[in-house]
Structures are given as C-alpha cells and as structure tokens.
Protein backbone atom coordinates (compact mmCIF):
# COMPACT_ATOMS: atom_id res chain seq x y z
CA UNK A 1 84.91 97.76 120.92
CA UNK A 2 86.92 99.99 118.45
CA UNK A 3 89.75 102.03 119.25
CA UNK A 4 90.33 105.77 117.63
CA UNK A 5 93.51 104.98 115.94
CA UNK A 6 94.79 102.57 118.65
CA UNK A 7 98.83 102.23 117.68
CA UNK A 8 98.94 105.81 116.51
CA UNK A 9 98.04 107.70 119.52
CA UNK A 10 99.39 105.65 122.22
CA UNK A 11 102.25 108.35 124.10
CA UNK A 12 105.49 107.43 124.55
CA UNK A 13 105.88 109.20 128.41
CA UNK A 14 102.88 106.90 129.35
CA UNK A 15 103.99 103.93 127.78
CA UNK A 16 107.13 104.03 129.24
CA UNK A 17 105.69 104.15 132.82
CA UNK A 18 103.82 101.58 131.98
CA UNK A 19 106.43 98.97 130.82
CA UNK A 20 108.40 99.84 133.80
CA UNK A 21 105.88 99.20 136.38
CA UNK A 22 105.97 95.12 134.63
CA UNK A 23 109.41 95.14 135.64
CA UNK A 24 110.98 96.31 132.72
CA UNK A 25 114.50 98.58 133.41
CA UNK A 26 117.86 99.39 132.46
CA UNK A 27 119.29 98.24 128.99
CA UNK A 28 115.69 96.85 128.00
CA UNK A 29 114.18 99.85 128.65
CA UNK A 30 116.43 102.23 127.81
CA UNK A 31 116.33 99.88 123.77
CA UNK A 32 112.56 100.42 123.71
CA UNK A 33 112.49 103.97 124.88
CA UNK A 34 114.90 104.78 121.51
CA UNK A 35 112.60 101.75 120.01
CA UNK A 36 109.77 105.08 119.74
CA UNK A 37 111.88 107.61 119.47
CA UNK A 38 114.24 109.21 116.36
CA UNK A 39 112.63 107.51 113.53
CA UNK A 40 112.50 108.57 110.12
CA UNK A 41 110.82 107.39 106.85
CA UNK A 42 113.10 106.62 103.84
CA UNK A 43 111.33 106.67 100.25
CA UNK A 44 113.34 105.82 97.23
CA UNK A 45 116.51 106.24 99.22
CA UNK A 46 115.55 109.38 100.89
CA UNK A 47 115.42 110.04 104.22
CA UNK A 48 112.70 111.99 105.92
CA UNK A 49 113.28 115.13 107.89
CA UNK A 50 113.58 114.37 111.59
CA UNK A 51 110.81 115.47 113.83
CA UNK A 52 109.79 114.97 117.67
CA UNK A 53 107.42 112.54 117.98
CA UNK A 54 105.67 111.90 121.11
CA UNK A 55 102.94 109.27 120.77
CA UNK A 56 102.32 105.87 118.20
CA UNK A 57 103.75 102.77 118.07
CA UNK A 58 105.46 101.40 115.04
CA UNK A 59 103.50 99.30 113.47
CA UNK A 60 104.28 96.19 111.34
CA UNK A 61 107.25 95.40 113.75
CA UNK A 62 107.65 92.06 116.17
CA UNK A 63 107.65 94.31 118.93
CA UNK A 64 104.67 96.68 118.56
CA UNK A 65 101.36 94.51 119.53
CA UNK A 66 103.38 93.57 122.41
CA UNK A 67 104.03 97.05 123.72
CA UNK A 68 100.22 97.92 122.84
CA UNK A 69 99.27 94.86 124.89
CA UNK A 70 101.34 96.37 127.98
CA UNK A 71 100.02 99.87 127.48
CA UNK A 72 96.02 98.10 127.67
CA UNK A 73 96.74 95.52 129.91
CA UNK A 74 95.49 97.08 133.26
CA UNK A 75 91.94 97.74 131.22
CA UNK A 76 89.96 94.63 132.66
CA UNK A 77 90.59 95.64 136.04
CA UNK A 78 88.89 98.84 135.43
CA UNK A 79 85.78 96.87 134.57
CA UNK A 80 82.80 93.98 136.56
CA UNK A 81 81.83 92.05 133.19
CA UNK A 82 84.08 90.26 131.78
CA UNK A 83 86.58 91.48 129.20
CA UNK A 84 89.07 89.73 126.43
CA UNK A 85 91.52 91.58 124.37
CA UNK A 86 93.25 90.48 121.91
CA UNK A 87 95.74 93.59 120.76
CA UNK A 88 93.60 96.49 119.79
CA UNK A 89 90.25 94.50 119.36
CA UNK A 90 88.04 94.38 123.05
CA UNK A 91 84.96 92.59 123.93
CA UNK A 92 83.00 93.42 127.30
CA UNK A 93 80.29 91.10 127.81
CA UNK A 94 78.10 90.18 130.67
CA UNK A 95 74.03 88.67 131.48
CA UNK A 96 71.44 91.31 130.95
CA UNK A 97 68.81 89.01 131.57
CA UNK A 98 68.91 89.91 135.35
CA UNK A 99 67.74 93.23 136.48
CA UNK A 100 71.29 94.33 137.37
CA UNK A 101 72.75 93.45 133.93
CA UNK A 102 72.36 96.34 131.71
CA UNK A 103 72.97 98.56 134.82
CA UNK A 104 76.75 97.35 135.24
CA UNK A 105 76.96 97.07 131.38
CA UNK A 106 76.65 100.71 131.05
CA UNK A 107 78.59 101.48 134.08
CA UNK A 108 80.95 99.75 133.06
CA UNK A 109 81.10 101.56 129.65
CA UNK A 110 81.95 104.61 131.72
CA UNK A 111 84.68 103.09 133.45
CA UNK A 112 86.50 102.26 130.58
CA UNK A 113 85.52 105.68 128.62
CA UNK A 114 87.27 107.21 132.13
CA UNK A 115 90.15 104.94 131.58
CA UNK A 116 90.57 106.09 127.93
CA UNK A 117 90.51 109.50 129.09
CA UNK A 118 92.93 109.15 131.57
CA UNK A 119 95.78 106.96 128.99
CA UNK A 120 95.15 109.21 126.15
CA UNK A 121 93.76 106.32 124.12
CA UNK A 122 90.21 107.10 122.87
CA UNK A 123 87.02 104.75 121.88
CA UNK A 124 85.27 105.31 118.54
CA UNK A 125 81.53 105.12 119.73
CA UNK A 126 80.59 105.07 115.91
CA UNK A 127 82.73 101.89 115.73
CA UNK A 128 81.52 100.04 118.58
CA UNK A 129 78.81 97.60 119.09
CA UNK A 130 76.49 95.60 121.03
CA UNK A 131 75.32 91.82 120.38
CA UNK A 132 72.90 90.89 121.85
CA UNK A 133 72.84 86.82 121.92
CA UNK A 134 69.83 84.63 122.97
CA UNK A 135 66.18 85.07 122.92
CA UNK A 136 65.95 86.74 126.43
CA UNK A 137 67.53 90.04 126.39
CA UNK A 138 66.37 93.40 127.32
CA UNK A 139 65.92 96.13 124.84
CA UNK A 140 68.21 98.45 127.09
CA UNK A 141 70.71 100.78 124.52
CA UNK A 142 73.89 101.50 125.66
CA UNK A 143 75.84 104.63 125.15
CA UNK A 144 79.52 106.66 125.19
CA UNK A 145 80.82 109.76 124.77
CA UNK A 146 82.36 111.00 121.79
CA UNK A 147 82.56 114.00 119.23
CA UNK A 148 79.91 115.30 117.00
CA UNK A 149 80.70 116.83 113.36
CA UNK A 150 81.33 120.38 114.55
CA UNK A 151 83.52 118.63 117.21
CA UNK A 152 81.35 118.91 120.10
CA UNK A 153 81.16 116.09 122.80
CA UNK A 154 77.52 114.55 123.04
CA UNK A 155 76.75 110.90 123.56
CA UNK A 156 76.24 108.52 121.39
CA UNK A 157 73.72 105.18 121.33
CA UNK A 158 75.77 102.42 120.46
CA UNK A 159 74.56 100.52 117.36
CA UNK A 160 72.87 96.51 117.78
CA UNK A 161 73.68 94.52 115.13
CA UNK A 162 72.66 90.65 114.19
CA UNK A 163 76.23 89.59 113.56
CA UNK A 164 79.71 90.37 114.18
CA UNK A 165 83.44 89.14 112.90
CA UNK A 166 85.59 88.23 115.72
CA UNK A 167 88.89 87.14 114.72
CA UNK A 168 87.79 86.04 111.50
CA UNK A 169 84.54 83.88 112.78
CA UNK A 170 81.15 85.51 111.89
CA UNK A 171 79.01 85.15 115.23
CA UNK A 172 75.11 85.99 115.24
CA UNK A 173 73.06 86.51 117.77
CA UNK A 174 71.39 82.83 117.67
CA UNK A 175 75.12 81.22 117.22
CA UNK A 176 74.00 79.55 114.49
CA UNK A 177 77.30 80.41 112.47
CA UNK A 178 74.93 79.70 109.17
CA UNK A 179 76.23 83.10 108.24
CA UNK A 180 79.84 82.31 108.95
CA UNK A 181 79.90 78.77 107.06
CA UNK A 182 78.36 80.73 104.26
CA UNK A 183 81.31 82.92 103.94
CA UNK A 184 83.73 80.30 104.36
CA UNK A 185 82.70 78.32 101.14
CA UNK A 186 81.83 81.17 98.93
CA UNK A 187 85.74 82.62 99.72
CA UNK A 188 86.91 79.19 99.28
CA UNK A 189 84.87 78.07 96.49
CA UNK A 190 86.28 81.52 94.79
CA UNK A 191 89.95 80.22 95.77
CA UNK A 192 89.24 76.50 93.91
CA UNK A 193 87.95 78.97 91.24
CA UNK A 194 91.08 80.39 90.63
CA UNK A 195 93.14 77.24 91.24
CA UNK A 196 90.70 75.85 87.81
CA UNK A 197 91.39 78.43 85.86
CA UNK A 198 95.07 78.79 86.49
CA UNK A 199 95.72 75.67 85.02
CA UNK A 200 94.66 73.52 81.65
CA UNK A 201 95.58 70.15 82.92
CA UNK A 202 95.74 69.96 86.33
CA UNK A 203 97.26 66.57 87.76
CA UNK A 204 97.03 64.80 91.62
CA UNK A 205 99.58 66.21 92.90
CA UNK A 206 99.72 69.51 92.32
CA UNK A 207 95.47 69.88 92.72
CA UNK A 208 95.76 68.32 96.53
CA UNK A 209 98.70 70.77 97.23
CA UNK A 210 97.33 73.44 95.94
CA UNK A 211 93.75 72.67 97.52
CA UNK A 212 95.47 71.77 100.82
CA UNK A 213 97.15 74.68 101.35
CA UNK A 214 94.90 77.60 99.98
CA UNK A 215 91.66 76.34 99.85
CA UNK A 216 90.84 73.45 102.74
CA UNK A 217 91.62 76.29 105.69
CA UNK A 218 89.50 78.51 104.84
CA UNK A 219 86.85 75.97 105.36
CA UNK A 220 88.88 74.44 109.22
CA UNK A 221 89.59 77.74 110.35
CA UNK A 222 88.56 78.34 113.84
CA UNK A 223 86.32 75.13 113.42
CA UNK A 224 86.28 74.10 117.03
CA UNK A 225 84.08 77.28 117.66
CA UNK A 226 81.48 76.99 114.79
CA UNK A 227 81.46 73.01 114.41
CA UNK A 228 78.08 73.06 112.76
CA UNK A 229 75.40 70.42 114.70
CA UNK A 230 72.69 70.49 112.05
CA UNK A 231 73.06 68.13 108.66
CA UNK A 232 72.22 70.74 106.14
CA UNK A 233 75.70 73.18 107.33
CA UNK A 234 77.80 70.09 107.23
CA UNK A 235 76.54 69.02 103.96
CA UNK A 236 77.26 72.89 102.48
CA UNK A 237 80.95 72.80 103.85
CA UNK A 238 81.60 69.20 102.37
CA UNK A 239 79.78 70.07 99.07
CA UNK A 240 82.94 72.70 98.65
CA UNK A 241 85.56 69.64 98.81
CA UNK A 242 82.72 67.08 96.63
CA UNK A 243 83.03 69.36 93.84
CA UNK A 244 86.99 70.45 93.42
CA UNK A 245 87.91 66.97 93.55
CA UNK A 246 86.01 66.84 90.38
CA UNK A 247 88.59 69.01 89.00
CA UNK A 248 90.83 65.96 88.21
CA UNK A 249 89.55 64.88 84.86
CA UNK A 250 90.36 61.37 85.14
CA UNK A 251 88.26 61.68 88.51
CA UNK A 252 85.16 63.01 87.57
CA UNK A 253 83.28 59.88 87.05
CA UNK A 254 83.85 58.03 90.11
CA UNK A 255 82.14 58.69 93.44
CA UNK A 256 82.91 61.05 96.11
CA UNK A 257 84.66 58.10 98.53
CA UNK A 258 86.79 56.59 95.51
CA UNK A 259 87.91 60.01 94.47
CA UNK A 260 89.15 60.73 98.16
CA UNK A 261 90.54 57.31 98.25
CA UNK A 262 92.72 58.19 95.11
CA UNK A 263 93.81 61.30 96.76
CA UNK A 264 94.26 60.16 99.85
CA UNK A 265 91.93 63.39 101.36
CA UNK A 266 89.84 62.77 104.27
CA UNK A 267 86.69 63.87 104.30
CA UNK A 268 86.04 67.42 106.01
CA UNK A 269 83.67 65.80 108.60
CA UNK A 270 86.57 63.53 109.75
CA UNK A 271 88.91 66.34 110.15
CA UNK A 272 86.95 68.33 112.38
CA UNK A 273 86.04 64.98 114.37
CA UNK A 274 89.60 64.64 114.70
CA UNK A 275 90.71 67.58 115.00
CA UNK A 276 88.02 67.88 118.52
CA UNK A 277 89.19 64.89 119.62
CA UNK A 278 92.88 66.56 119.72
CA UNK A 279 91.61 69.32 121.27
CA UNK A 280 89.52 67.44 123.92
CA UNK A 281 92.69 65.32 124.99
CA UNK A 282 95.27 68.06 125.24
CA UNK A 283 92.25 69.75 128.01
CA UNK A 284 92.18 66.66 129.66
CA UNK A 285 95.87 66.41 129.80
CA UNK A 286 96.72 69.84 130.50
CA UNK A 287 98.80 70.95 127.35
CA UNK A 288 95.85 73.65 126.78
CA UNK A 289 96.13 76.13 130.03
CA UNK A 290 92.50 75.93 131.58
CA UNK A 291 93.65 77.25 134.35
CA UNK A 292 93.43 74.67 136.47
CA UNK A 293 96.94 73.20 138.19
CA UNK A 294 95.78 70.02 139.88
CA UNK A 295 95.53 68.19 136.96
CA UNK A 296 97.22 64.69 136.97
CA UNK A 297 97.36 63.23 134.03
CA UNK A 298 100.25 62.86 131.82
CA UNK A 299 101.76 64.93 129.26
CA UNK A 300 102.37 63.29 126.27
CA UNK A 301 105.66 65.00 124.31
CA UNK A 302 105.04 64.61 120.76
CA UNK A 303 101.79 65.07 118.54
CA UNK A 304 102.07 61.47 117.87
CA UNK A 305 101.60 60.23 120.79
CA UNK A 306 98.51 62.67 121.37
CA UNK A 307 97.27 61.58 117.79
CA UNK A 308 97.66 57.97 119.09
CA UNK A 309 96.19 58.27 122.03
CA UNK A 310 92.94 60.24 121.14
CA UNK A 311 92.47 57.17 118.68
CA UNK A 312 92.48 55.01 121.85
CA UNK A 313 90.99 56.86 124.20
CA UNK A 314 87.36 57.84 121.89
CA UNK A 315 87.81 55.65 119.09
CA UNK A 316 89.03 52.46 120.41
C-alpha cells in the first residue's frame, strides 16, 4: 500500500503529539519540534526566503524515517489482518480462502482509509495493490476511496497484479521467484558487463574485487527468501559467476572448479548453503529475535564461533 506523498504531508502539531505520547519530552522534544520547523533552502550560497511550514518531514536526514515510523506506528492496531511496515511502504495481508476473509480484508481497508483521514496522511488507491498468492483464492475486488480527475471522491477497485517488488525481491503469486532470479542476473550480468569493458587487461585481483563487491550481491541479496528449490533457477544464477570468471584470460581454458580454485571464489550454491546454515543457528540460538524468550541455548559472541559451529552442528 502506497502513501500520497508520505514524508511531505505528515503535520508537525500531530507529529508532535505523537512523539510525546512514546515518552518523548523536554530537551528531546523541544530539538525535534525546531528539527521541523525554520528551515530554509540554500542554492549556490543563497538562502531561501523563510516561510511557515506546517507539515513534511525532512527527508534524506538520520532522523526522518524514524519520526515517520512514530507518526504510523499505531496503524496495525487499527487493523484484524496482519500488517508490516517498513517506513512508508505497508502490506496488509490475511486468508481469503475462508468465507470471512475478503469480508475483514475490505473492512479492514476502511479502517485504515478512516485512520488516514483522521492523521492527515492519505492512501493513493491508484498506487495500491492486491496479490493474490496460491491457487485457491476468491475473485473478490477490493476497493478505497480517493479523488477522481475533476477532484471528486468516488471509489476506486484496487488493481491485481501477478507480481510485486518488496524491498527489492520480486514476489509472484506462485512464489516461484523465477521472475525475481531473472532480474537479478540480467542487472548483474549488465554490472560484469561494464566491469569487461572498463578494462583491457584485467588481472586476479582486481576482477574478484571488483566482482565481489558490485556484482556477486546482486545475485545473494535477500537470498534466504527466494533460495530457488528447482535445478534449472540454480543453474541460471551460477551460469552468471561460470561466465565472468572467464574474464581472466589466462583462465578461460580451464574448468569452472579450477578457475574458482585459482580465485579462491566459492561457488554461489555454497554461499547460500552457508549462508542458511548461519541463519538457521543464530534462530536456534536466539541472536535473531523470534520472539520467543525461553530459549536456552547459548549465545555465541563472535561470527567465528557461529561460523564454526554451524560447520559442526550440519556439516560435521
């Protein structure tokens, strides 16, 4: 779910009351509240005309997502399904393959276009949409107010759509994440594009820093979600990694395991294997907050000692 020019429009008055009921008073307070207020805009040296401003939060500064976050905060409880925000970007989902689903779905669309209207922080209906995941799902549309071209309120049917970016992972309504893994290595088969063509000898070192640090995370990000299951994905991401280590010259003729060898790269399967062995142990042991506090096992201190003992532990 979109919001109309969320950091913009949030009001000062409002957001004040807000950070104050969390506790927040005298000297803190008093720095945000002149935080929002008195700014000006200097351009090649010159300063802007001062002007009251009542509403918007600056954005681009440390401290802005986390006022936004304050000012949103009490949203969820407003709501039955379950919601997760992350600043200014909201999901509400819940089952609509019981008979009550779609009926608290779109009640609870009203809630929140109530809340919006109450805080002064509006939805964009145009914006907002519905995934529907899973093979058993009603064909119920959902709606929300908002503003036609000659500015008068009428409702509007949210659009469906196959797939949607959330926080930079492309999710479709099968969670297949073919689309997403298709993404990843065309952007970061572009990126070892560029790397080739910026240089006319390009040596060891310089190709694995260079591939580590620009190219290799766009294929790892957010991996724990989309770890692909079937052969043909993992082949496609590993093909990306097969074919820039070709880039060294002297390499080109050996085979995929010496040339990895050589530059001492793992291959991408291994990382993610590793990398969900990680996460699974720091669950188990309670560095990841899942919320549950009886857990008794031990906290390791140091990433060593978790790398260690995940080799033990699934490996061993």
């Amino acid at each position: 779910m979109d919001f109309m020019k969320a950091f913009d429009t949030v009001p000062h008055a409002r957001l004040i009351a807000k950070v104050e009921a969390h506790g927040i008073q005298g000297n803190v307070l008093n720095w945000i509240r002149n935080f929002l207020a008195g700014r000006q805009v200097i351009v090649n040296g010159t300063h802007s005309d001062k002007a009251p401003v009542t509403s918007g939060i600056p954005q681009g500064s440390v401290l802005g997502p986390l006022l936004f976050t304050l000012y949103i905060n009490d949203l969820p409880s407003q709501v039955t399904s379950s919601v997760k925000l992350f600043v200014d970007d909201t999901k509400l989902y819940t089952r609509t393959d019981v008979p009550s689903g779609p009926v608290v779905m779109q009640e609870d669309l009203d809630n929140l276009q109530e809340w919006s209207d109450n805080w002064l922080l509006k939805f964009h209906p145009k914006k907002c949409s519905v995934l529907k995941l899973g093979k058993q799902h009603t064909e119920t549309s959902y709606h929300m107010k908002g503003r036609s071209e000659s500015g008068e309120e009428v409702s509007i049917t949210l659009e469906e759509s196959e797939t949607e970016k959330d926080l930079g992972v492309l999710v479709d309504n099968r969670l297949s994440f073919k689309g997403h893994v298709a993404q990843a290595t065309a952007k970061a088969n572009k990126t070892i594009g560029i790397i080739r063509r910026s240089f006319e000898h390009l040596d060891r070192e310089v190709f694995v820093q260079l591939y580590k640090s620009l190219a290799r995370p766009i294929l790892e990000y957010g991996h724990s979600v989309w770890q692909p299951q079937q052969k043909l994905l993992c082949k496609e991401i590993e093909d990306v990694q097969r074919r820039a280590t070709k880039l060294i010259s002297a390499l080109s003729e050996k085979t995929y395991p010496e040339r990895l060898a050589i530059l001492k790269l793992p291959s991408l399967e291994h990382r993610r294997l590793r990398g969900d062995m990680i996460d699974l142990y720091k669950y188990m042991h309670g560095i990841y907050d899942t919320g549950n506090p009886n857990s008794s096992w031990p906290k390791p201190k140091t990433l060593e000692e978790i790398a260690s003992s995940c080799i033990n532990h699934f490996v061993g």
